[in-house]
PDB file of N, CA and C in Angstrom:
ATOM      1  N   UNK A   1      47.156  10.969 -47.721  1.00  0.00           N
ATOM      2  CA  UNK A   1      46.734   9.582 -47.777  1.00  0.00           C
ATOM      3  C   UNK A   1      46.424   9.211 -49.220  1.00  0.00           C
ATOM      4  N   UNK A   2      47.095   7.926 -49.481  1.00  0.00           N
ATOM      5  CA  UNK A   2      46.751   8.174 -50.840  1.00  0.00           C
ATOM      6  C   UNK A   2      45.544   7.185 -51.057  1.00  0.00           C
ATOM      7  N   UNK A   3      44.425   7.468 -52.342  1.00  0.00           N
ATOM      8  CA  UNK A   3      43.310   6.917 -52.097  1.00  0.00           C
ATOM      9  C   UNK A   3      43.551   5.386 -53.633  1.00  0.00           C
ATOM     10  N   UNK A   4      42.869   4.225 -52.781  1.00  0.00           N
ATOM     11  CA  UNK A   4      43.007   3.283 -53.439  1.00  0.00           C
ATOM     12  C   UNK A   4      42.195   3.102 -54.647  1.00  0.00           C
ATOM     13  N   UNK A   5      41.758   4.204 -55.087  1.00  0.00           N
ATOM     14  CA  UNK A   5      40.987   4.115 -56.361  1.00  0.00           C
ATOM     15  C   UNK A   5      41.340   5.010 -57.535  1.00  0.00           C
ATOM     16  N   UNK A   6      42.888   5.094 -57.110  1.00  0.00           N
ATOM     17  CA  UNK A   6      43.313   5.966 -58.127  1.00  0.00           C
ATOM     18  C   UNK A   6      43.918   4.757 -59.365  1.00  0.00           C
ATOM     19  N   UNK A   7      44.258   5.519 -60.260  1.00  0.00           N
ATOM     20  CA  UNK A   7      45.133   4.416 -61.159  1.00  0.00           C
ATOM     21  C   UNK A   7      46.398   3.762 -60.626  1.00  0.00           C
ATOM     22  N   UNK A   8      46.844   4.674 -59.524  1.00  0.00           N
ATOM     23  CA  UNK A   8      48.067   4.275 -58.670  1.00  0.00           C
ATOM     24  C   UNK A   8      47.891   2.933 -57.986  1.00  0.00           C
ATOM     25  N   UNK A   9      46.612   2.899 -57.386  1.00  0.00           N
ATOM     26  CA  UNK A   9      46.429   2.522 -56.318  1.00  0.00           C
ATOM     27  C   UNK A   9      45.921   0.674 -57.103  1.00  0.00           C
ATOM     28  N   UNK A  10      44.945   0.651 -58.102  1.00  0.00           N
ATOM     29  CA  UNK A  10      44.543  -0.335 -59.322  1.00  0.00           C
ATOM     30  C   UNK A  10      45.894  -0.809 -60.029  1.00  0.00           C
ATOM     31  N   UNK A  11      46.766  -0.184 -60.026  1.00  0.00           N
ATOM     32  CA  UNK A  11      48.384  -0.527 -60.746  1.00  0.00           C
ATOM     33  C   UNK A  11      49.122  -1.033 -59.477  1.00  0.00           C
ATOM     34  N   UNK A  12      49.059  -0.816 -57.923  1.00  0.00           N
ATOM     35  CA  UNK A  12      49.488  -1.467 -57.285  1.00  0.00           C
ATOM     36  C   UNK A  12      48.956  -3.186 -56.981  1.00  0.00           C
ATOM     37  N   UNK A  13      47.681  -3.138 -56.809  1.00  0.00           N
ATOM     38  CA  UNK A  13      46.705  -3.940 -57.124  1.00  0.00           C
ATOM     39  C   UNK A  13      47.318  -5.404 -57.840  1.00  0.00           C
ATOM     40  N   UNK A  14      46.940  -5.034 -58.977  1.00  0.00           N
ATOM     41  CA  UNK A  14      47.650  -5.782 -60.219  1.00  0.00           C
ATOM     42  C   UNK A  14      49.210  -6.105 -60.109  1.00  0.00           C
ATOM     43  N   UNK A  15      49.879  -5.307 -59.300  1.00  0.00           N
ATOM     44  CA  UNK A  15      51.113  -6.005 -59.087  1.00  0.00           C
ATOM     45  C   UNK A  15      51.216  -7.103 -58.106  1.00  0.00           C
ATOM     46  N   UNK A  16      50.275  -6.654 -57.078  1.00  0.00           N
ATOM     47  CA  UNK A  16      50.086  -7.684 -56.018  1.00  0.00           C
ATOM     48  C   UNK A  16      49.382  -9.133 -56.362  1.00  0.00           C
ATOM     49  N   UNK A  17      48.603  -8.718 -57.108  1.00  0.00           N
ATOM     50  CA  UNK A  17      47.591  -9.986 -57.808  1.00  0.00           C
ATOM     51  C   UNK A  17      48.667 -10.879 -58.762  1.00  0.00           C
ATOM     52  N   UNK A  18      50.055 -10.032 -59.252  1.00  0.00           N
ATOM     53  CA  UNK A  18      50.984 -10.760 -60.062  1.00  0.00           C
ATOM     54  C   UNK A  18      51.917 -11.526 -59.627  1.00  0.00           C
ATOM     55  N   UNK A  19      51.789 -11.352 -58.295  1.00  0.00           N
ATOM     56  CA  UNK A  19      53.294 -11.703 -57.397  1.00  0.00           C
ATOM     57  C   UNK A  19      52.287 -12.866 -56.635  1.00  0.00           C
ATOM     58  N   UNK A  20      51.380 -12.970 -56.270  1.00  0.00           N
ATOM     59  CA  UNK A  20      50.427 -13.725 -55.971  1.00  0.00           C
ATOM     60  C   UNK A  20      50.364 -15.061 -56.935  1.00  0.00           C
ATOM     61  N   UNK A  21      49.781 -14.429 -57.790  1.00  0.00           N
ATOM     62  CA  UNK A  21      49.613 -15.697 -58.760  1.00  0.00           C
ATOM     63  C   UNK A  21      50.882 -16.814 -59.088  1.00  0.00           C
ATOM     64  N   UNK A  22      51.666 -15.379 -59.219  1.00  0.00           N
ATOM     65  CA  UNK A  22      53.442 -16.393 -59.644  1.00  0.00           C
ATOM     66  C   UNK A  22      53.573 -17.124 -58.724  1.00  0.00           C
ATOM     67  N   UNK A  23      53.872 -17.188 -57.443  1.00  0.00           N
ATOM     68  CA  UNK A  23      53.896 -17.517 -56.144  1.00  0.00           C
ATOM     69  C   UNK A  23      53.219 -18.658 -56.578  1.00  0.00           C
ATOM     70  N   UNK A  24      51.799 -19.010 -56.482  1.00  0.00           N
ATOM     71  CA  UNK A  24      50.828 -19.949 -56.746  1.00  0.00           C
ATOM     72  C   UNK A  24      50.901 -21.113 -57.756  1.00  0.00           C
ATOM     73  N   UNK A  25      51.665 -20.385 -58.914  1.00  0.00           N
ATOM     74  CA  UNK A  25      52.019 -21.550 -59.919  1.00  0.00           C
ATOM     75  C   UNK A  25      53.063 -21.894 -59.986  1.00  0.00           C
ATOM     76  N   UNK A  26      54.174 -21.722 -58.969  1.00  0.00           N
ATOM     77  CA  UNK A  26      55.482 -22.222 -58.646  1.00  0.00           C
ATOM     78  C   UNK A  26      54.996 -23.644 -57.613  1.00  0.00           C
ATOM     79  N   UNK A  27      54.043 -22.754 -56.857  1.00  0.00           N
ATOM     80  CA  UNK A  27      53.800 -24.060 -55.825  1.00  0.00           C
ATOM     81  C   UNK A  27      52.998 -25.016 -56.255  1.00  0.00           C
ATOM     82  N   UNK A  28      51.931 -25.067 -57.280  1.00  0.00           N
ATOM     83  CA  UNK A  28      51.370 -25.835 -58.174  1.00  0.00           C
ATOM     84  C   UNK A  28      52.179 -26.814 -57.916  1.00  0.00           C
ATOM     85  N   UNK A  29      53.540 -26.857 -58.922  1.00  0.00           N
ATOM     86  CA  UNK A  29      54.173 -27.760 -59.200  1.00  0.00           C
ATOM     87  C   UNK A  29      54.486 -29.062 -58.206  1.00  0.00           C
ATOM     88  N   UNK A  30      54.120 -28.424 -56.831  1.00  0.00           N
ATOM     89  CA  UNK A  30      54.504 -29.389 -56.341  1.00  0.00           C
ATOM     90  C   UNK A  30      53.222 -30.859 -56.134  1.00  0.00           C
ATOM     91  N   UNK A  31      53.558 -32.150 -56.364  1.00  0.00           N
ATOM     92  CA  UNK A  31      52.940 -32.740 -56.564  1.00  0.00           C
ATOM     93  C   UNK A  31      52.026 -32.668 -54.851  1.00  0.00           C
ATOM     94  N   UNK A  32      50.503 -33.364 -55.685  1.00  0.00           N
ATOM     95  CA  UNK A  32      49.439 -33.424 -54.465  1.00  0.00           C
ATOM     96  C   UNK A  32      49.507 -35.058 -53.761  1.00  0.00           C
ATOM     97  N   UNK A  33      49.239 -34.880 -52.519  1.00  0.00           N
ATOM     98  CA  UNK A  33      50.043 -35.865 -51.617  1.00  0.00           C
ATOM     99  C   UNK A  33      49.133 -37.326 -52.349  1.00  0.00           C
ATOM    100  N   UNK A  34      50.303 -38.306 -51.996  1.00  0.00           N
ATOM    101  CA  UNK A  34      49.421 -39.651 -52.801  1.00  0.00           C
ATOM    102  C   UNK A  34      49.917 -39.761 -54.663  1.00  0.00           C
ATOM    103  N   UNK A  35      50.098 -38.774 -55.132  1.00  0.00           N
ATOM    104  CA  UNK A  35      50.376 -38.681 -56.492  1.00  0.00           C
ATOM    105  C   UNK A  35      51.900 -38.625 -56.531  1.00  0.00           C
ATOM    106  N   UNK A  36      52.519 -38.692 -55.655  1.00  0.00           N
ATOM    107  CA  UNK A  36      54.133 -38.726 -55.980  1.00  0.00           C
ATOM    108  C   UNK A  36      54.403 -39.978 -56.476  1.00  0.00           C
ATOM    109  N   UNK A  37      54.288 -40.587 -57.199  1.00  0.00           N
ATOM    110  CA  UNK A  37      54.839 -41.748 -57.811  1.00  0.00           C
ATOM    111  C   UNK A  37      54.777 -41.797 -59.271  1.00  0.00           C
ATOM    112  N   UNK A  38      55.453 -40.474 -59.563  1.00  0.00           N
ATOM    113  CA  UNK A  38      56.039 -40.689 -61.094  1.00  0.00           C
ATOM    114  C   UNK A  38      57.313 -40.429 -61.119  1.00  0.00           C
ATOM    115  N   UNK A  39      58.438 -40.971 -60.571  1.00  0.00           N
ATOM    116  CA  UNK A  39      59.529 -40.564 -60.088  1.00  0.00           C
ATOM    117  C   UNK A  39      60.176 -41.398 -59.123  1.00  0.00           C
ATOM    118  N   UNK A  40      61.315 -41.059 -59.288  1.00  0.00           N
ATOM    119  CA  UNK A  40      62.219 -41.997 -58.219  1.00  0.00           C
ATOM    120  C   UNK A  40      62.081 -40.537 -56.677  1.00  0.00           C
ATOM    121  N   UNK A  41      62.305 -41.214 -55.291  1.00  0.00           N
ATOM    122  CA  UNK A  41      62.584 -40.367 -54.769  1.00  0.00           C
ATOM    123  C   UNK A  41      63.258 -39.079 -54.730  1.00  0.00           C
ATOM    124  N   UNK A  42      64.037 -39.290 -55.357  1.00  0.00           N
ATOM    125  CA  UNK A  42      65.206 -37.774 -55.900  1.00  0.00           C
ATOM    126  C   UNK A  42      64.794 -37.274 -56.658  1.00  0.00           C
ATOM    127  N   UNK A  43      63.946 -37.623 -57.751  1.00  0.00           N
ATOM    128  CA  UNK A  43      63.355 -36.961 -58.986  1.00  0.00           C
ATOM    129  C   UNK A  43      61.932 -36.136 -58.244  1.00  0.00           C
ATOM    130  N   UNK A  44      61.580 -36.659 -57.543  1.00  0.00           N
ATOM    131  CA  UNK A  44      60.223 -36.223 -56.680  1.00  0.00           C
ATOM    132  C   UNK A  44      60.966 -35.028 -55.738  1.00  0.00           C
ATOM    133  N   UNK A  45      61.389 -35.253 -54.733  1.00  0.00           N
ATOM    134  CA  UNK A  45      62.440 -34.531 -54.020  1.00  0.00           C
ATOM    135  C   UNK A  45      62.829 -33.166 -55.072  1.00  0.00           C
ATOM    136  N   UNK A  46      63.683 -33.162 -56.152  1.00  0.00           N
ATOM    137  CA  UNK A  46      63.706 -32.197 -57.116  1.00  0.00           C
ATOM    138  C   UNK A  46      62.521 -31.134 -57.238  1.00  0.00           C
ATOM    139  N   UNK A  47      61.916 -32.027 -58.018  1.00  0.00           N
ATOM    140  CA  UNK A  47      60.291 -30.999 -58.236  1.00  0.00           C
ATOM    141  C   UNK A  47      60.030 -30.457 -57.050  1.00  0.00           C
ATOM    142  N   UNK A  48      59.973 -30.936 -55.590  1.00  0.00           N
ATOM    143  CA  UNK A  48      59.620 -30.358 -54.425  1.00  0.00           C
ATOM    144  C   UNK A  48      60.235 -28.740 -54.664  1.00  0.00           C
ATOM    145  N   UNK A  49      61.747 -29.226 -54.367  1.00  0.00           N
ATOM    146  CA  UNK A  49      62.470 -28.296 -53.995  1.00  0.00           C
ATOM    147  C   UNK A  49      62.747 -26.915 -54.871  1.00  0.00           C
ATOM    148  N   UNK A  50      62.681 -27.614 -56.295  1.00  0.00           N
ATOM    149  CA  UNK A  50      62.582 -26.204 -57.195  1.00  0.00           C
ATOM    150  C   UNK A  50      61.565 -25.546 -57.297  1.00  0.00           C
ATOM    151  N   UNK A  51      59.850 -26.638 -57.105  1.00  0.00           N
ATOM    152  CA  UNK A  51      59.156 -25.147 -56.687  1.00  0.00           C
ATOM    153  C   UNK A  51      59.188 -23.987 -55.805  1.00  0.00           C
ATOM    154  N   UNK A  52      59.844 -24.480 -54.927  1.00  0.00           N
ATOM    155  CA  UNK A  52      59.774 -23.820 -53.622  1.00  0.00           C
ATOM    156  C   UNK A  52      60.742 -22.592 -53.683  1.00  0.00           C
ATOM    157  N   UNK A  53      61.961 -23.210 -54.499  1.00  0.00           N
ATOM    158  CA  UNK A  53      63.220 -22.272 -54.877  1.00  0.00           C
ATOM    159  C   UNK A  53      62.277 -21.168 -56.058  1.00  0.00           C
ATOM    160  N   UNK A  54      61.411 -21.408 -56.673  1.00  0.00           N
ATOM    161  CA  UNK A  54      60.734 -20.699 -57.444  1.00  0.00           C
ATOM    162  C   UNK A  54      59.943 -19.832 -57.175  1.00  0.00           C
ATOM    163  N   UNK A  55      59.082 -20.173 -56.253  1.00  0.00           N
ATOM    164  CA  UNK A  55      57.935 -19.502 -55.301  1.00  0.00           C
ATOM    165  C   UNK A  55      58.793 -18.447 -54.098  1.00  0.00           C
ATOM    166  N   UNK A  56      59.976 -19.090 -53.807  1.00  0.00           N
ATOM    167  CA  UNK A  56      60.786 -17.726 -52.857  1.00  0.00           C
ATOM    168  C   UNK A  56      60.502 -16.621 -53.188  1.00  0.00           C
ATOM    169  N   UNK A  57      60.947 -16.059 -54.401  1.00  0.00           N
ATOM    170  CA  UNK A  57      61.238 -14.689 -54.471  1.00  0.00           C
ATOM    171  C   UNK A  57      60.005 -13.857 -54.769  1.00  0.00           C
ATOM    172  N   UNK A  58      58.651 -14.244 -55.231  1.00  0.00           N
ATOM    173  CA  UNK A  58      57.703 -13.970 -55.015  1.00  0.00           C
ATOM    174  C   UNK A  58      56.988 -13.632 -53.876  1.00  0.00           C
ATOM    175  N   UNK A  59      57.334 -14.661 -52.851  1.00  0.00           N
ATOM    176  CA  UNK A  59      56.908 -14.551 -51.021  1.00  0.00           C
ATOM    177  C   UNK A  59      57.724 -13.818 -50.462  1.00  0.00           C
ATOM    178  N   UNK A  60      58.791 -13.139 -50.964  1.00  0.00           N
ATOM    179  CA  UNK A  60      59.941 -12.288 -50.455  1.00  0.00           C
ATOM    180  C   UNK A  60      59.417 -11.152 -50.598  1.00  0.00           C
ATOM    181  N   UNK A  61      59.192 -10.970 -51.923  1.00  0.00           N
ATOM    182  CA  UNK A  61      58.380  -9.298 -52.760  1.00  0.00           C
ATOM    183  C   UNK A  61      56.646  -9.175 -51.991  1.00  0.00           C
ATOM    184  N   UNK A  62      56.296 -10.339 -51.514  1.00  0.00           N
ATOM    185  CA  UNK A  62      54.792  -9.909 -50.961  1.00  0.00           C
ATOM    186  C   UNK A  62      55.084  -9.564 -49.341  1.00  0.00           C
ATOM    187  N   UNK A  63      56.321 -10.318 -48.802  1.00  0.00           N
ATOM    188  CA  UNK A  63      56.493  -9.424 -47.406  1.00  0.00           C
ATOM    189  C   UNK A  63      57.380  -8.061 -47.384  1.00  0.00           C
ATOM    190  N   UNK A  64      57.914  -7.847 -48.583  1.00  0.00           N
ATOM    191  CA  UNK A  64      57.940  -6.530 -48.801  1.00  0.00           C
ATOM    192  C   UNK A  64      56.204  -5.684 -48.596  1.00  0.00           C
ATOM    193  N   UNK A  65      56.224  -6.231 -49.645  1.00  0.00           N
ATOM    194  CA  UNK A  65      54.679  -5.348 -49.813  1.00  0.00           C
ATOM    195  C   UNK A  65      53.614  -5.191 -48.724  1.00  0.00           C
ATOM    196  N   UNK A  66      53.896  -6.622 -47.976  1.00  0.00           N
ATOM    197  CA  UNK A  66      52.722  -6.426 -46.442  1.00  0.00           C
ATOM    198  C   UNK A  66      53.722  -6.609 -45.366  1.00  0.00           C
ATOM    199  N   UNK A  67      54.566  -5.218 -44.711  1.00  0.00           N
ATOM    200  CA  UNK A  67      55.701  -5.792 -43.857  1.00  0.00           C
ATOM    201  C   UNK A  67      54.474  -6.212 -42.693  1.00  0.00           C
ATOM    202  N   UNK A  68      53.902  -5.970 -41.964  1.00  0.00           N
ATOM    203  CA  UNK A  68      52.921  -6.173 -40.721  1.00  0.00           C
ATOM    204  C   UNK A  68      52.413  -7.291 -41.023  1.00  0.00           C
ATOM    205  N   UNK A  69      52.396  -7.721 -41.976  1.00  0.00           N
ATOM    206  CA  UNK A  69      51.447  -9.660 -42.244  1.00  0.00           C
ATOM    207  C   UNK A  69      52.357 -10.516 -41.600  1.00  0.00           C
ATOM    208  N   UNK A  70      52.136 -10.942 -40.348  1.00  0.00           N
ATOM    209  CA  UNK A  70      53.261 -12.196 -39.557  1.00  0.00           C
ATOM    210  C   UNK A  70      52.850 -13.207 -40.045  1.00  0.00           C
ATOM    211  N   UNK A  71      51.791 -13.630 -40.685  1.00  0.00           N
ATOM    212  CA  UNK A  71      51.319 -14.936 -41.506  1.00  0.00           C
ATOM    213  C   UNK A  71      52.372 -15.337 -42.372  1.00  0.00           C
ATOM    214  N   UNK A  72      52.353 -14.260 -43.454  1.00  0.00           N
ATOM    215  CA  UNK A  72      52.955 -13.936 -44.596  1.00  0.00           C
ATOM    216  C   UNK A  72      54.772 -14.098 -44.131  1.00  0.00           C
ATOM    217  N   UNK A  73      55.221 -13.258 -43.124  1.00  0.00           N
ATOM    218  CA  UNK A  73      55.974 -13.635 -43.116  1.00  0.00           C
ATOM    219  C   UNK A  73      56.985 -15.237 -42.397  1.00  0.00           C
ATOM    220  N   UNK A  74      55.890 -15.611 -41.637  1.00  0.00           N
ATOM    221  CA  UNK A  74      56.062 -16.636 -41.046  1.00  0.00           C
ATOM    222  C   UNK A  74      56.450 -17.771 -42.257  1.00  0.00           C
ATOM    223  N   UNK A  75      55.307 -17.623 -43.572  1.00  0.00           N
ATOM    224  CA  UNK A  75      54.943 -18.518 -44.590  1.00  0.00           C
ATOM    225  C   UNK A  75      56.415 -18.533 -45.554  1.00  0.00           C
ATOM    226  N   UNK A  76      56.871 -17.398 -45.706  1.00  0.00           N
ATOM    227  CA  UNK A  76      57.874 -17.158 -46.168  1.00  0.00           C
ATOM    228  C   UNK A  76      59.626 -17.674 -45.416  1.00  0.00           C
ATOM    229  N   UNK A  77      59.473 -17.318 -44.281  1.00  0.00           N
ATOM    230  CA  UNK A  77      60.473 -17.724 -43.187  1.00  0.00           C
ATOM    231  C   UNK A  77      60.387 -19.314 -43.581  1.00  0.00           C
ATOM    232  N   UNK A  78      59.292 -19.857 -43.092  1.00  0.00           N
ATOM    233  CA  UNK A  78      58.937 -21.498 -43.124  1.00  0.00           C
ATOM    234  C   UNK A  78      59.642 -21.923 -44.797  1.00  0.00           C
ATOM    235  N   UNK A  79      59.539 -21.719 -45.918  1.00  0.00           N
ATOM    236  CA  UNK A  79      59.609 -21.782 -46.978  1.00  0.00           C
ATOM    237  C   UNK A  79      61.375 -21.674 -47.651  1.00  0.00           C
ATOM    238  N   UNK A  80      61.924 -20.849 -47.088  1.00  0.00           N
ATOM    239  CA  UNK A  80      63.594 -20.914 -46.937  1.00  0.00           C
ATOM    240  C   UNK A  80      64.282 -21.836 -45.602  1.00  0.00           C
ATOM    241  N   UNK A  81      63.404 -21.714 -44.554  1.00  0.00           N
ATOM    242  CA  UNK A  81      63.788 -22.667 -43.675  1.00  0.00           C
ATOM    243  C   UNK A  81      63.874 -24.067 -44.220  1.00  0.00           C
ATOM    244  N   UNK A  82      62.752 -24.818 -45.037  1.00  0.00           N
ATOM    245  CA  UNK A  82      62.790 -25.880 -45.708  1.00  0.00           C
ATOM    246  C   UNK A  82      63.603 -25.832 -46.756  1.00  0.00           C
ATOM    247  N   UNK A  83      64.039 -24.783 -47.718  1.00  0.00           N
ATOM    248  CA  UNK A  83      64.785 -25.300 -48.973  1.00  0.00           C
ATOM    249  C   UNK A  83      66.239 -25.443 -48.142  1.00  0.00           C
ATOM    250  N   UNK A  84      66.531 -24.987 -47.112  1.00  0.00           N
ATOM    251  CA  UNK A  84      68.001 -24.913 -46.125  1.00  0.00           C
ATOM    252  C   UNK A  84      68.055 -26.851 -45.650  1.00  0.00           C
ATOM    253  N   UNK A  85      67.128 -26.599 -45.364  1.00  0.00           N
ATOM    254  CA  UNK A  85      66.981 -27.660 -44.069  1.00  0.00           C
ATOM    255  C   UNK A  85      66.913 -29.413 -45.356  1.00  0.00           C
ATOM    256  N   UNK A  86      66.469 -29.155 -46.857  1.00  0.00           N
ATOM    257  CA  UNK A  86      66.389 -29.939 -47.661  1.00  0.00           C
ATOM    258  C   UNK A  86      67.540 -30.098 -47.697  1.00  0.00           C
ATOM    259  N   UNK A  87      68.848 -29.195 -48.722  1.00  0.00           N
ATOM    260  CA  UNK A  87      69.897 -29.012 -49.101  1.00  0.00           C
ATOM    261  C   UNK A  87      70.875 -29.734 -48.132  1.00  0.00           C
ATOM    262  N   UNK A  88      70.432 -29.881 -46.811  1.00  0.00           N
ATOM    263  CA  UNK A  88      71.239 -29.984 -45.410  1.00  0.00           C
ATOM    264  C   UNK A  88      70.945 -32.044 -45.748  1.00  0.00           C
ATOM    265  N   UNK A  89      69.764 -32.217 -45.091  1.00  0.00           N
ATOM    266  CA  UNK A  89      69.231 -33.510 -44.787  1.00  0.00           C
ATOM    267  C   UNK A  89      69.035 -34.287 -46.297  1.00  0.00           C
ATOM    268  N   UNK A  90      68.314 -33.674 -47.017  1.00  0.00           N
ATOM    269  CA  UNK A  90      68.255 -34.174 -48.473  1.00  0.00           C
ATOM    270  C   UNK A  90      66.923 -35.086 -48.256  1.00  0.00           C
ATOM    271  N   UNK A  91      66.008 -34.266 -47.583  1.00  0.00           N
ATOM    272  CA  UNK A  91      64.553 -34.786 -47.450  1.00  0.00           C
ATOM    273  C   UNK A  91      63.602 -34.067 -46.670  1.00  0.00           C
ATOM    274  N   UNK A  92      62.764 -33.818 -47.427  1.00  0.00           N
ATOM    275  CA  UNK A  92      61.339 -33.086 -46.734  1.00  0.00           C
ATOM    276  C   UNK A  92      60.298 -33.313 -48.040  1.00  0.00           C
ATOM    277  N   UNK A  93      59.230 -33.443 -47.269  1.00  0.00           N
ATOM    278  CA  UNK A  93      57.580 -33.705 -47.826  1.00  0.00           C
ATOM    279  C   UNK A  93      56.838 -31.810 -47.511  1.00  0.00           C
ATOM    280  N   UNK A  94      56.864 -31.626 -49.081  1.00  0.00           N
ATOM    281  CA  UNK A  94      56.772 -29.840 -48.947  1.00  0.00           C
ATOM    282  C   UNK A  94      55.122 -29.265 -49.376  1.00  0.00           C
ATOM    283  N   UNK A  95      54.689 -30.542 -49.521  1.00  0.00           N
ATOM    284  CA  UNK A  95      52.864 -30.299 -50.114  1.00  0.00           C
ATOM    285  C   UNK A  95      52.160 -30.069 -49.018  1.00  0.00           C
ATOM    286  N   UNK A  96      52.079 -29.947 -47.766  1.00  0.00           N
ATOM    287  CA  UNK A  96      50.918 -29.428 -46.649  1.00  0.00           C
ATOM    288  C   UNK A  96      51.501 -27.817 -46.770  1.00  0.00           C
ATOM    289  N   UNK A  97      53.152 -27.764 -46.480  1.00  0.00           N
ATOM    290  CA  UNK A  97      53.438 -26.045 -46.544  1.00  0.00           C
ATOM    291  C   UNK A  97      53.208 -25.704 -47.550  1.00  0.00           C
ATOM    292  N   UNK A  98      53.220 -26.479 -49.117  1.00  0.00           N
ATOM    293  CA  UNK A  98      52.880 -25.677 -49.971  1.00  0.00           C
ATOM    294  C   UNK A  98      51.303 -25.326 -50.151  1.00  0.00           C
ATOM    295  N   UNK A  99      50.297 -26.276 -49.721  1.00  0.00           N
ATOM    296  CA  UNK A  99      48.434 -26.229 -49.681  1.00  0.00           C
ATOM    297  C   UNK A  99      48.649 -24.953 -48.953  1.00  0.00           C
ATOM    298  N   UNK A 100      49.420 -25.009 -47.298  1.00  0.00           N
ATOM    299  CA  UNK A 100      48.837 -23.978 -46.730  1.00  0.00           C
ATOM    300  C   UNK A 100      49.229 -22.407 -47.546  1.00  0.00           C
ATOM    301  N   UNK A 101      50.447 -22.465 -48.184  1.00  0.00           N
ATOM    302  CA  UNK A 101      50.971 -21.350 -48.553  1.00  0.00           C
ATOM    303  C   UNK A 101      50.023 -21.034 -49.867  1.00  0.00           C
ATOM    304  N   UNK A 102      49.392 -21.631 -50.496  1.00  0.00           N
ATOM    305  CA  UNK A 102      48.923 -21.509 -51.343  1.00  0.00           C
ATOM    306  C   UNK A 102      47.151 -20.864 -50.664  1.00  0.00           C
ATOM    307  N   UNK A 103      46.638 -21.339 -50.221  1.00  0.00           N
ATOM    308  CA  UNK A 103      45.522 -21.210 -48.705  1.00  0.00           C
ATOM    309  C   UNK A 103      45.586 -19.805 -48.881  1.00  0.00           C
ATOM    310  N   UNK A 104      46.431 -19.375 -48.086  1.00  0.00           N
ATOM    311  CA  UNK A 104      47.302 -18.402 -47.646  1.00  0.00           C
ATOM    312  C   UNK A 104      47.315 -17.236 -48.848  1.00  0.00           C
ATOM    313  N   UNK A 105      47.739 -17.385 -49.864  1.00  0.00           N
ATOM    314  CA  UNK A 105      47.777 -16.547 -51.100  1.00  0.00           C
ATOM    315  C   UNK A 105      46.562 -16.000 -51.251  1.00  0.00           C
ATOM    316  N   UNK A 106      45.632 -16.965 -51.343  1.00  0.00           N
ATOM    317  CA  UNK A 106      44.277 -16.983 -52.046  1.00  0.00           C
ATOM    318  C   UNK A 106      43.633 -15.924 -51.554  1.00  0.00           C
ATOM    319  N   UNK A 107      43.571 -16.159 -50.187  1.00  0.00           N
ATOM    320  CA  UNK A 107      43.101 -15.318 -49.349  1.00  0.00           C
ATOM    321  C   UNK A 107      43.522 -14.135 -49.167  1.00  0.00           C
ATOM    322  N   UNK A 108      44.498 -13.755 -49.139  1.00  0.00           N
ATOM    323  CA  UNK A 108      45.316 -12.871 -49.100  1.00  0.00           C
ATOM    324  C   UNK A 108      44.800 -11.715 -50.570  1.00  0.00           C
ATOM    325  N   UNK A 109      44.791 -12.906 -51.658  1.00  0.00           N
ATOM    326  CA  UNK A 109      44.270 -11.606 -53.106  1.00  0.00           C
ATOM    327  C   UNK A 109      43.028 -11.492 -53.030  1.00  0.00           C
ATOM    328  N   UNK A 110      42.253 -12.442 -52.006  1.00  0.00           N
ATOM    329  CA  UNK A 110      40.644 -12.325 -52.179  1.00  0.00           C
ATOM    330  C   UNK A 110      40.151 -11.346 -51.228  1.00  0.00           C
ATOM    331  N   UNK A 111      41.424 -11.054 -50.111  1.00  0.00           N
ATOM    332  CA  UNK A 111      40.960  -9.537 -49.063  1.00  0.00           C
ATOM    333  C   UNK A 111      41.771  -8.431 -49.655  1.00  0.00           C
ATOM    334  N   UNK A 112      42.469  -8.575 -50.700  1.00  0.00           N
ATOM    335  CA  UNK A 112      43.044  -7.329 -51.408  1.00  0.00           C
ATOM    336  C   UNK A 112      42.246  -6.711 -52.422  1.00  0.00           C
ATOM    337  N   UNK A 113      41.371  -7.582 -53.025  1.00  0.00           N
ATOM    338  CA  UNK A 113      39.934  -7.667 -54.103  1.00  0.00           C
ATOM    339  C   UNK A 113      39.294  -6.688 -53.269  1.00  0.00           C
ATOM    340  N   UNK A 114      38.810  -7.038 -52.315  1.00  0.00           N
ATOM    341  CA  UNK A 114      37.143  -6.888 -51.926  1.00  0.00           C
ATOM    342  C   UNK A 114      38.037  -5.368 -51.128  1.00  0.00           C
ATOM    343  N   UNK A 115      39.158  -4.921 -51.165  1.00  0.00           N
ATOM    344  CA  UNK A 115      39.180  -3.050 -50.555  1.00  0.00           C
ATOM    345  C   UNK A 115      39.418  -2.382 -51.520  1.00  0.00           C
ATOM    346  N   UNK A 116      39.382  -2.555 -52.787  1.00  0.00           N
ATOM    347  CA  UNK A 116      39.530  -1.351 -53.944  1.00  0.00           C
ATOM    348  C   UNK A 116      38.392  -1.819 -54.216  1.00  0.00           C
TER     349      UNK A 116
END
């Protein structure tokens, strides 16, 4: 068993806390509801969608890392389901999935904190 207070275990840590954060400031980008009006619809629409295209591969590498988190992977599933389902229709409002996914993160590094 390997013990989480090794340097191994503090170096995994920190990777998780990195993939976390990235994740977090991809979804930043997306504007907070009510504030979309610096932009034409498509220009707004854009920013949606490239955070999200940004924040993927981060939420990909953390359900690597927690295969048993159905949250996590649900959050992730939900998150390619929308950049599909954008590309398709050429419209979705992505700031409640991104609050919750972001929710979601927080928590996630703040119960990964408190076991090493």
């Amino acid at each position: 068993m390997k013990n989480e207070y090794t340097n191994e275990g503090v170096h995994q840590l920190q990777n998780i806390n990195e993939l976390i954060q990235s994740a977090i400031q991809a979804l930043n980008k997306i504007p907070a509801e009510g504030t979309q009006n610096y932009g034409t619809k498509q220009e707004i629409d854009d920013v949606e969608k490239n955070a999200l295209t940004e924040a993927l591969p981060y939420l990909k590498q953390l359900t690597i890392a927690f295969p048993t988190d159905m949250n996590l992977a649900n959050l992730f599933g939900r998150t390619e389901q929308y950049i599909k389902e954008f590309s398709i229709q050429g419209y979705a409002n992505f700031t409640a999935h991104s609050n919750e996914t972001i929710r979601y993160l927080l928590q996630l590094k703040n119960d990964r904190h408190n076991q090493v």
